[in-house]
Protein backbone atom coordinates (compact mmCIF):
# COMPACT_ATOMS: atom_id res chain seq x y z
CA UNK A 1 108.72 109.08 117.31
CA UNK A 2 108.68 105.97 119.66
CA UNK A 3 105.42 104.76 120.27
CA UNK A 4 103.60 103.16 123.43
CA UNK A 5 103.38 99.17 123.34
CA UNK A 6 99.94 98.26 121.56
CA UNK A 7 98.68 95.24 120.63
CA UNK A 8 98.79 94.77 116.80
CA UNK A 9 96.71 91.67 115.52
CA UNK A 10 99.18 91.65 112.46
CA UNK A 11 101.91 90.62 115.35
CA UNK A 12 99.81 87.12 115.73
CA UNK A 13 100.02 85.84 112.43
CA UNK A 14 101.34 81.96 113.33
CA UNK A 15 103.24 81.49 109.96
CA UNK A 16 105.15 85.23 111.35
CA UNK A 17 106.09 83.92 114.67
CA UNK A 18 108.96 81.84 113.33
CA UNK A 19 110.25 84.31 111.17
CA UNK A 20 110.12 86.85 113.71
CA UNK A 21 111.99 83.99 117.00
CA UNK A 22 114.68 83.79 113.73
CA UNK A 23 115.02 87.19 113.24
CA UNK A 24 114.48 89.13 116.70
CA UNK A 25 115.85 92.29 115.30
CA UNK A 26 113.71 92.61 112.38
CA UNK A 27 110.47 94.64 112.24
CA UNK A 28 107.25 94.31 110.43
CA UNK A 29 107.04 97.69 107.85
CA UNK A 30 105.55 99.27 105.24
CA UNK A 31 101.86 98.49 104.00
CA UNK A 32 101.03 95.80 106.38
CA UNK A 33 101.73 98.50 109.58
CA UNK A 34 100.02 101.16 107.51
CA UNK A 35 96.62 98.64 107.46
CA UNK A 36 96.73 97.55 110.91
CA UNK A 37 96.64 100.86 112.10
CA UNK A 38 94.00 101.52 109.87
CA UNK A 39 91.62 98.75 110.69
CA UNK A 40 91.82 97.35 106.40
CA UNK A 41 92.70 93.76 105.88
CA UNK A 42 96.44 92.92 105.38
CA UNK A 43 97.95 91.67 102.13
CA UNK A 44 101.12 91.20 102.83
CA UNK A 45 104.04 91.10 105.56
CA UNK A 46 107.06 92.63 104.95
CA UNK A 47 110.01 92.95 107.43
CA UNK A 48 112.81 95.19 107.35
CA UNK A 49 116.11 94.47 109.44
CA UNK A 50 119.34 95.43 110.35
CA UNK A 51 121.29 92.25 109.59
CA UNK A 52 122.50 91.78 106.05
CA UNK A 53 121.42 89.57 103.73
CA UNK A 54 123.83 86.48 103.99
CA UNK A 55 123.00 86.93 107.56
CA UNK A 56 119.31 86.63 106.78
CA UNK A 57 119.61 83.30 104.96
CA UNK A 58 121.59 82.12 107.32
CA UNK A 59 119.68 82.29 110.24
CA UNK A 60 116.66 81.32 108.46
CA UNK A 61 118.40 78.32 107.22
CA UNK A 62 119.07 77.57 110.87
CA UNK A 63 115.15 78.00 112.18
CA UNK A 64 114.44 75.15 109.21
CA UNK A 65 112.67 78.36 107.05
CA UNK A 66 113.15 78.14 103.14
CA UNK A 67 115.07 81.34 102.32
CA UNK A 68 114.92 82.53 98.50
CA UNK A 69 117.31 85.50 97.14
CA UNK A 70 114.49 86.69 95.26
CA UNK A 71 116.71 90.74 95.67
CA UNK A 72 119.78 89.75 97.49
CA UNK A 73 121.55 92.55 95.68
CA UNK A 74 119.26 95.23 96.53
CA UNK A 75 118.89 93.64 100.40
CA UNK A 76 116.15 91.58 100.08
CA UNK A 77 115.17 87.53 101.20
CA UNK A 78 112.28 85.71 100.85
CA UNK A 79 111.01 83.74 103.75
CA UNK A 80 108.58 81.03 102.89
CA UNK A 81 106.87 79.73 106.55
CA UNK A 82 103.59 78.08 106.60
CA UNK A 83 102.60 78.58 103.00
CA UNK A 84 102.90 82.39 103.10
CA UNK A 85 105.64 84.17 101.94
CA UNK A 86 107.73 86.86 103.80
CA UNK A 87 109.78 89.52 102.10
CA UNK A 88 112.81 91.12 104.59
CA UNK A 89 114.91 93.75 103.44
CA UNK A 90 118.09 94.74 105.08
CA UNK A 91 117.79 98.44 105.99
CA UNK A 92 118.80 100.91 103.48
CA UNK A 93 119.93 104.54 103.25
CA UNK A 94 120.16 105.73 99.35
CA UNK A 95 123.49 106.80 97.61
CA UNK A 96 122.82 108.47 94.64
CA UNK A 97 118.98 108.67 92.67
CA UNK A 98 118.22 109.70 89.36
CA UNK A 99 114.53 109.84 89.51
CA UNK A 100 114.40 106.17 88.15
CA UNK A 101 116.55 104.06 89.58
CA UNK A 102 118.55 104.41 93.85
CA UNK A 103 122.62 103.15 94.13
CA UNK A 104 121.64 102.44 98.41
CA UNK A 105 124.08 101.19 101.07
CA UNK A 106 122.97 99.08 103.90
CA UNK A 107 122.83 101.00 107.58
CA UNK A 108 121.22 99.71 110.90
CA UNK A 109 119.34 102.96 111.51
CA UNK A 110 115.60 102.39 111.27
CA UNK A 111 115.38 105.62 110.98
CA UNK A 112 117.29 106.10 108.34
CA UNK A 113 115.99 103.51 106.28
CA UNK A 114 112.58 105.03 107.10
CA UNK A 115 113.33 108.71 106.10
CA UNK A 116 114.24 106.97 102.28
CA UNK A 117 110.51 105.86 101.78
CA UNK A 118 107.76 107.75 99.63
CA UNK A 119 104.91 108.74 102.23
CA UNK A 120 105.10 109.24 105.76
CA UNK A 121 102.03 106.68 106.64
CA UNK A 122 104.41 104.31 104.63
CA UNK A 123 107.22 104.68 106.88
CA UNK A 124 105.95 103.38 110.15
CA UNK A 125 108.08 100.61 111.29
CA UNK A 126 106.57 98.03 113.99
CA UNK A 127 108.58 96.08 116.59
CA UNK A 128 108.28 92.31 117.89
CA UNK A 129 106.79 94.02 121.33
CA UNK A 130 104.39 95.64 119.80
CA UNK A 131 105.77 99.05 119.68
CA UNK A 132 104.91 101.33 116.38
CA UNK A 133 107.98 103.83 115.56
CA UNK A 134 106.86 106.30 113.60
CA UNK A 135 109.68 109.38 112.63
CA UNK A 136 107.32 111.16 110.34
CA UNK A 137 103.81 111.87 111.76
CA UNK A 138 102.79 108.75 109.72
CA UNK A 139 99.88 107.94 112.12
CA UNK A 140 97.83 111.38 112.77
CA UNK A 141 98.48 111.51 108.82
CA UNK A 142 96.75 108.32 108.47
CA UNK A 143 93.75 109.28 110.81
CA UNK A 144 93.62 112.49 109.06
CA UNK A 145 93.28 110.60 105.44
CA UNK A 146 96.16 112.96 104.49
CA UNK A 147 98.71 111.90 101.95
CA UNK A 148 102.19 113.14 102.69
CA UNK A 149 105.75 112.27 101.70
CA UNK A 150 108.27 112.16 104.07
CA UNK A 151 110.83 115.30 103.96
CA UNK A 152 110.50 117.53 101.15
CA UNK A 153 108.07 116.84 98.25
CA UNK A 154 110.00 118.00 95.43
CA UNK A 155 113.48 115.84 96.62
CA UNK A 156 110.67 112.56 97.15
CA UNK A 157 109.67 113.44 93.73
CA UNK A 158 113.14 114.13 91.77
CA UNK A 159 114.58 110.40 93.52
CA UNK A 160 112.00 108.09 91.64
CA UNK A 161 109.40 109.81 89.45
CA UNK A 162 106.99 107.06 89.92
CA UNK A 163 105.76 108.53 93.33
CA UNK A 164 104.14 110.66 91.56
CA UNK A 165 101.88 108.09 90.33
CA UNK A 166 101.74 106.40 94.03
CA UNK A 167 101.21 109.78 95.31
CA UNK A 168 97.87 109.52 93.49
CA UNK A 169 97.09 105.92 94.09
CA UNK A 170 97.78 106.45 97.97
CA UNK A 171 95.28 109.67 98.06
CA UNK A 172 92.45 107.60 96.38
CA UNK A 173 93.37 104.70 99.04
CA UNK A 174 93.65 107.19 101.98
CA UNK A 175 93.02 110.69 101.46
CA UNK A 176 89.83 111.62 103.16
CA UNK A 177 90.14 115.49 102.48
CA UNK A 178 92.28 118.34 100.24
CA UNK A 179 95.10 116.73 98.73
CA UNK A 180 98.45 117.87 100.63
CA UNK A 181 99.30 121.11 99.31
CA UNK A 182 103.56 120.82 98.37
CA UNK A 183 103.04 117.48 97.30
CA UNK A 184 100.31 119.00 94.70
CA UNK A 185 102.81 121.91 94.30
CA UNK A 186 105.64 119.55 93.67
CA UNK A 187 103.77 116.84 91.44
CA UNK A 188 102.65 119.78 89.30
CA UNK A 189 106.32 121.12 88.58
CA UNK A 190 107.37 117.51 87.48
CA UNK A 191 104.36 116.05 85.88
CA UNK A 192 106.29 115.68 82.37
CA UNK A 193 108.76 113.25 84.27
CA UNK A 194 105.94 110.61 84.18
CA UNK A 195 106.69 109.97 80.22
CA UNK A 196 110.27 109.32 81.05
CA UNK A 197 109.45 106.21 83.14
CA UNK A 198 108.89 102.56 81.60
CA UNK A 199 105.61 101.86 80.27
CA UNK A 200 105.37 98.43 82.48
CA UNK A 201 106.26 100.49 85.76
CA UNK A 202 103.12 103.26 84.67
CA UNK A 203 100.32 100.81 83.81
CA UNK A 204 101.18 98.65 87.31
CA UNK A 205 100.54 101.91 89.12
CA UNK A 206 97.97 103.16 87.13
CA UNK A 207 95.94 99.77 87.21
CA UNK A 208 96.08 99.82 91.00
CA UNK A 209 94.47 103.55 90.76
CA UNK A 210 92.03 102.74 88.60
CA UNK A 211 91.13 99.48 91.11
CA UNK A 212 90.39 101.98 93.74
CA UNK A 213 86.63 101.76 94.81
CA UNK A 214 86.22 105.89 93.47
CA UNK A 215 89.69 106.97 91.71
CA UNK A 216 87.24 109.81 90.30
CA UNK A 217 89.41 112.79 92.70
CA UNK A 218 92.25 111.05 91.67
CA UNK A 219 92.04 111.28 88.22
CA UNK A 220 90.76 114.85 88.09
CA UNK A 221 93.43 116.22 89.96
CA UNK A 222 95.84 113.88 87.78
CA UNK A 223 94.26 115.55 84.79
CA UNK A 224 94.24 119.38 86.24
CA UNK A 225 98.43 118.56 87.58
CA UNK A 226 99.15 117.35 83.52
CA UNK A 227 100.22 113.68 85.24
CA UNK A 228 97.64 112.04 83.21
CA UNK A 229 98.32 113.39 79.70
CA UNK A 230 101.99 112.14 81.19
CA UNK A 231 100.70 109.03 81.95
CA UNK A 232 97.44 108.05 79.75
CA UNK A 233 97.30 110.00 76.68
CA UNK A 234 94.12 110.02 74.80
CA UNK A 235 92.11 109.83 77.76
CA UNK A 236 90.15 111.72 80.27
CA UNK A 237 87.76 111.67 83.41
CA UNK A 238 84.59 111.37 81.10
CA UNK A 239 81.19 111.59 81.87
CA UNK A 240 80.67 108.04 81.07
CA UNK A 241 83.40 107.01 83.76
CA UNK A 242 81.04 109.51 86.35
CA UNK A 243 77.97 107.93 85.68
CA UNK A 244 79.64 104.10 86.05
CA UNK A 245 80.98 104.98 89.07
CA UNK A 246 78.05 106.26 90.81
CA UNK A 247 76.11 103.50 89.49
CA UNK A 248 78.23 100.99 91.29
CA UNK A 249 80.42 99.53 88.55
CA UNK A 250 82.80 97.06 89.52
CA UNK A 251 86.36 98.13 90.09
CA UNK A 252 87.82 97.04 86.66
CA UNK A 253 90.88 98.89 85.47
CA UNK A 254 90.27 97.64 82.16
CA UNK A 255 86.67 98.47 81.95
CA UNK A 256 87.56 101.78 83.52
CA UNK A 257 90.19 102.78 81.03
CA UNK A 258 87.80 101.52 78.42
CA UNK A 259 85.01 104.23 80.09
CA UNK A 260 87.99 107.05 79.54
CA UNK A 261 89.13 106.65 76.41
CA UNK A 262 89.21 109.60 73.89
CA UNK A 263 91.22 108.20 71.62
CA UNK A 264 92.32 104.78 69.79
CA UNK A 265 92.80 102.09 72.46
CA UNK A 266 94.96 100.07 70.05
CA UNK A 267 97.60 102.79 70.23
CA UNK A 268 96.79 103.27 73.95
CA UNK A 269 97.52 99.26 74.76
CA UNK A 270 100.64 99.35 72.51
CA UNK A 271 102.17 102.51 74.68
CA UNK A 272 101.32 100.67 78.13
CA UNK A 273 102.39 97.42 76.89
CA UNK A 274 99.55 95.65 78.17
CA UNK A 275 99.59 92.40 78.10
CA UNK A 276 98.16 91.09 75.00
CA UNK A 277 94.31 89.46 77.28
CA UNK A 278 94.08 92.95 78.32
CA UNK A 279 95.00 94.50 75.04
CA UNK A 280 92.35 92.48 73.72
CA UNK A 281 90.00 93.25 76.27
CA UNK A 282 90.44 96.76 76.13
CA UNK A 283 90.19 96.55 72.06
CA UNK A 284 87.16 94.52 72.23
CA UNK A 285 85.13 96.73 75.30
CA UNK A 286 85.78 99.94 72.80
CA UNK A 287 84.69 98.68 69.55
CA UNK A 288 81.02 96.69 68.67
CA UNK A 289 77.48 97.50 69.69
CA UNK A 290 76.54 97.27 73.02
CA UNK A 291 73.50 95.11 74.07
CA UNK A 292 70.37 97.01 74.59
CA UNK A 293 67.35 97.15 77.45
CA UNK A 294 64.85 96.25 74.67
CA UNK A 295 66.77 93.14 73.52
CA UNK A 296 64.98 89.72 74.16
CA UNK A 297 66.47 86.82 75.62
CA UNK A 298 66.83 85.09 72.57
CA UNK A 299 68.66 88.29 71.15
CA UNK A 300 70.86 88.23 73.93
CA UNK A 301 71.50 84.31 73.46
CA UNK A 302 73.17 85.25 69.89
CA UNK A 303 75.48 88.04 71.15
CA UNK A 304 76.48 85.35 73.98
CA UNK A 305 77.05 82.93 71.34
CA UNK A 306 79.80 84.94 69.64
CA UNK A 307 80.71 87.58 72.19
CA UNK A 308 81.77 86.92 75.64
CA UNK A 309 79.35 87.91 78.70
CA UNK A 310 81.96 90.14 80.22
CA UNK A 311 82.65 92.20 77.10
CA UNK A 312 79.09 92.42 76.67
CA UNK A 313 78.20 93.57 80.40
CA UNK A 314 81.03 95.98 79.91
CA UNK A 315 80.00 97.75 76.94
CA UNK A 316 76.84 97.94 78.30
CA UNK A 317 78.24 99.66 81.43
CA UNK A 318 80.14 101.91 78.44
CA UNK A 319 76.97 102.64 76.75
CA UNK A 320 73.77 102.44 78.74
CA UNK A 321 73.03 104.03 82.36
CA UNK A 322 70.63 102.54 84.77
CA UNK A 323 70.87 99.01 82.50
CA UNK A 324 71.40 96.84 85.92
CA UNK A 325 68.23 94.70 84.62
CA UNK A 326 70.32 94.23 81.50
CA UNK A 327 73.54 93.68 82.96
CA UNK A 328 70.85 90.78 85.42
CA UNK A 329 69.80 89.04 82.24
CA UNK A 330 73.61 88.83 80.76
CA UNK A 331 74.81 87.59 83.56
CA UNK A 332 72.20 84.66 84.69
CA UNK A 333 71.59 83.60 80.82
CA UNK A 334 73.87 80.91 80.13
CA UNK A 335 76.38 81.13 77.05
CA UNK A 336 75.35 79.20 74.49
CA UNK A 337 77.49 76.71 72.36
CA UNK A 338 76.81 75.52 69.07
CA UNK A 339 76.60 71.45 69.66
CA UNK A 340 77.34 70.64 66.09
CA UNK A 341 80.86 70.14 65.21
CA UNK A 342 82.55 68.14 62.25
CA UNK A 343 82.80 64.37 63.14
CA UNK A 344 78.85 64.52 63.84
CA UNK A 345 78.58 65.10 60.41
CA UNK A 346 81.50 62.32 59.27
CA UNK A 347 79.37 59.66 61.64
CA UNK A 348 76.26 60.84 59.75
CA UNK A 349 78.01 59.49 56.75
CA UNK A 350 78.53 62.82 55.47
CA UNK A 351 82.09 63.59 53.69
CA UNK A 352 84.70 65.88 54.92
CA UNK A 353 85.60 68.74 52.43
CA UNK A 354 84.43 72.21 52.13
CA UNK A 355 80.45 71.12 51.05
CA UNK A 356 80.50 69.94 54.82
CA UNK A 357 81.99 73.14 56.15
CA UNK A 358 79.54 75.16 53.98
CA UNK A 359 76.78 72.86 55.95
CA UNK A 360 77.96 73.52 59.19
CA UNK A 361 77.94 77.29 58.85
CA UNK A 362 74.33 76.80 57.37
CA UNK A 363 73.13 75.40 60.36
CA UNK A 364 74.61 77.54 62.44
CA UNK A 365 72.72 80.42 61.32
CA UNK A 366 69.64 78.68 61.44
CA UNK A 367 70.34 77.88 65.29
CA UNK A 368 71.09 81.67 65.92
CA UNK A 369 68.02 82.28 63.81
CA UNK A 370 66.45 80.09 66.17
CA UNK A 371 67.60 81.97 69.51
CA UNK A 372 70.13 79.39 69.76
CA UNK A 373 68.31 77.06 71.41
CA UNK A 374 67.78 74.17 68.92
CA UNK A 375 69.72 70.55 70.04
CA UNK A 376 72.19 68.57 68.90
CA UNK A 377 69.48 66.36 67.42
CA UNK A 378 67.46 69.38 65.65
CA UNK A 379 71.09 69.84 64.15
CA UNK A 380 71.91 67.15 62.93
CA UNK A 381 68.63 66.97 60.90
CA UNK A 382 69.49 70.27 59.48
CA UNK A 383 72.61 68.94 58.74
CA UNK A 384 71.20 66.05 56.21
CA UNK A 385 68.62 68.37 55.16
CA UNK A 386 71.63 70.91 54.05
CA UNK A 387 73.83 68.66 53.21
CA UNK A 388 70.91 66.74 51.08
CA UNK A 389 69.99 70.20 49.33
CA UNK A 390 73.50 70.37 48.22
């Protein structure tokens, strides 16, 4: 459906306009149409046009805008204008799918290219004049928080299993009420499929669920529907993940996987391929004592000398509820550092070799003893008086 001219704000971006004089058949799609219409802030831009992708470059080239193949293959040319960059796609009707990977040939039917996306408040297409074109009912699904693919659910779903995923992700985004009934119905009948996708490809889609501000629905309905023992084995939608999100927790995937685990997170990291800060993340939220309410400052000074605040403000979201005076106090303290290293003791006259290291560690338990306060002066007396005792 062909919509009245409206004024988009999206339409005045001032790196856009060149893009869009170069280009004067292209048309703004996808998430950044979705967001305008929905009043959200806008990420990114991405255009989608009839003219192929030499054609693209070319006429890029000749506005004096940097084009970059970053997907020529699959249709796609990066516009760089005014320090933002532009993805624009050549228009794309799909050949053959396998529920992984689309063989597509190029058309110049909007439409077309528009019936071959996931959701229908995803396939709203925006021209240069301001008018919205919208084939599916994208819009009154969008006002209606309703989550719906385009065409039939179970075909969306058998193309490229990952929707299933971004079904869920776009419901916690959007969906203000029941979750569309054949898209639960269809999700349902091919929630196994999720283990036959790549681990990188689940964990991108599952991060940006659990980065939601309350993926709680979400993830209950994933775990009723089977997707999440698909997708996240050994975990669930705990209690402790319910009480951190009604206390206001901050949307951290890793801190929320953390709150869901059931199982090792070692093996969980390994399956997701995570990359190896959040695999250590994860390991380190999971295992070691959280801080407690009763703890004094200096207490708190020796877990932040060997444990970083995050990790500790996380397991404390993990272990303790209504700990924001905790969480306060970890936060504001600052994290102490040990101010003794080797060459003080070398210009003290002391000799390297494993009597100094012994030293060193000496007085470093007597500064955590201390509530890690003691300076670099106080040290290095401790340091001769260790060192002397030796």
């Amino acid at each position: 459906m062909r919509g009245r001219s409206e004024r988009f704000g999206v339409l005045d971006d001032p790196d856009l306009a060149p893009v869009l004089a170069a280009l004067p058949r292209a048309r703004l799609v996808g998430g950044c149409v979705r967001d305008s219409l929905a009043d959200r802030a806008v990420a990114d831009i991405d255009l989608a046009t009839p003219d192929l992708p030499d054609a693209v470059a070319a006429a890029l080239g000749s506005a004096g805008i940097r084009a970059i193949p970053t997907g020529a293959a699959h249709g796609t040319i990066t516009a760089l204008s005014g320090g933002q960059a532009f993805e624009i796609t050549t228009l794309r009707r799909d050949r053959e799918t396998d529920g992984r990977h689309a063989v597509v040939d190029w058309t110049d039917d909007f439409a077309e290219d528009a019936a071959r996306r996931d959701f229908t408040i995803n396939a709203m297409s925006l021209d240069q004049a301001g008018t919205l074109h919208d084939y599916f009912g994208g819009r009154a699904d969008l006002a209606a928080g309703r989550v719906r693919f385009v065409g039939r659910a179970a075909l969306r779903v058998a193309e490229d299993h990952l929707r299933i995923l971004r079904f869920f992700r776009f419901h916690a985004r959007y969906g203000t009420g029941p979750p569309d009934a054949e898209a639960v119905s269809a999700i349902g009948a091919a929630a196994d499929r999720v283990g036959q996708l790549s681990a990188e490809r689940v964990w991108s889609e599952v991060k940006r669920i659990l980065a939601v501000p309350d993926p709680w629905a979400a993830l209950t309905l994933m775990d009723v529907l089977g997707v999440l023992a698909a997708a996240l084995p050994d975990t669930a939608p705990t209690a402790t993940l319910a009480a951190m999100l009604a206390e206001g927790a901050p949307a951290d995937p890793v801190l929320r996987l953390a709150a869901m685990l059931t199982g090792d997170p070692g093996r969980l990291a390994l399956r997701l391929r995570m990359a190896g800060a959040e695999r250590a993340r994860l390991a380190a939220l999971a295992a070691g004592r959280a801080p407690s309410p009763d703890d004094d400052d200096a207490t708190l000074r020796r877990r932040l000398a060997d444990e970083a605040p995050d990790i500790l403000i996380g397991r404390s979201w993990l272990a303790t509820a209504g700990a924001h005076e905790l969480r306060r106090r970890l936060a504001s303290l600052p994290q102490p550092v040990f101010p003794l290293e080797g060459r003080h003791g070398l210009a003290l006259g002391l000799s390297p070799g494993p009597l100094l290291g012994q030293a060193l560690r000496q007085v470093r338990a007597w500064w955590l003893a201390g509530g890690c306060v003691a300076s670099l002066a106080d040290c290095q007396a401790q340091l001769l008086a260790f060192a002397g005792a030796d």
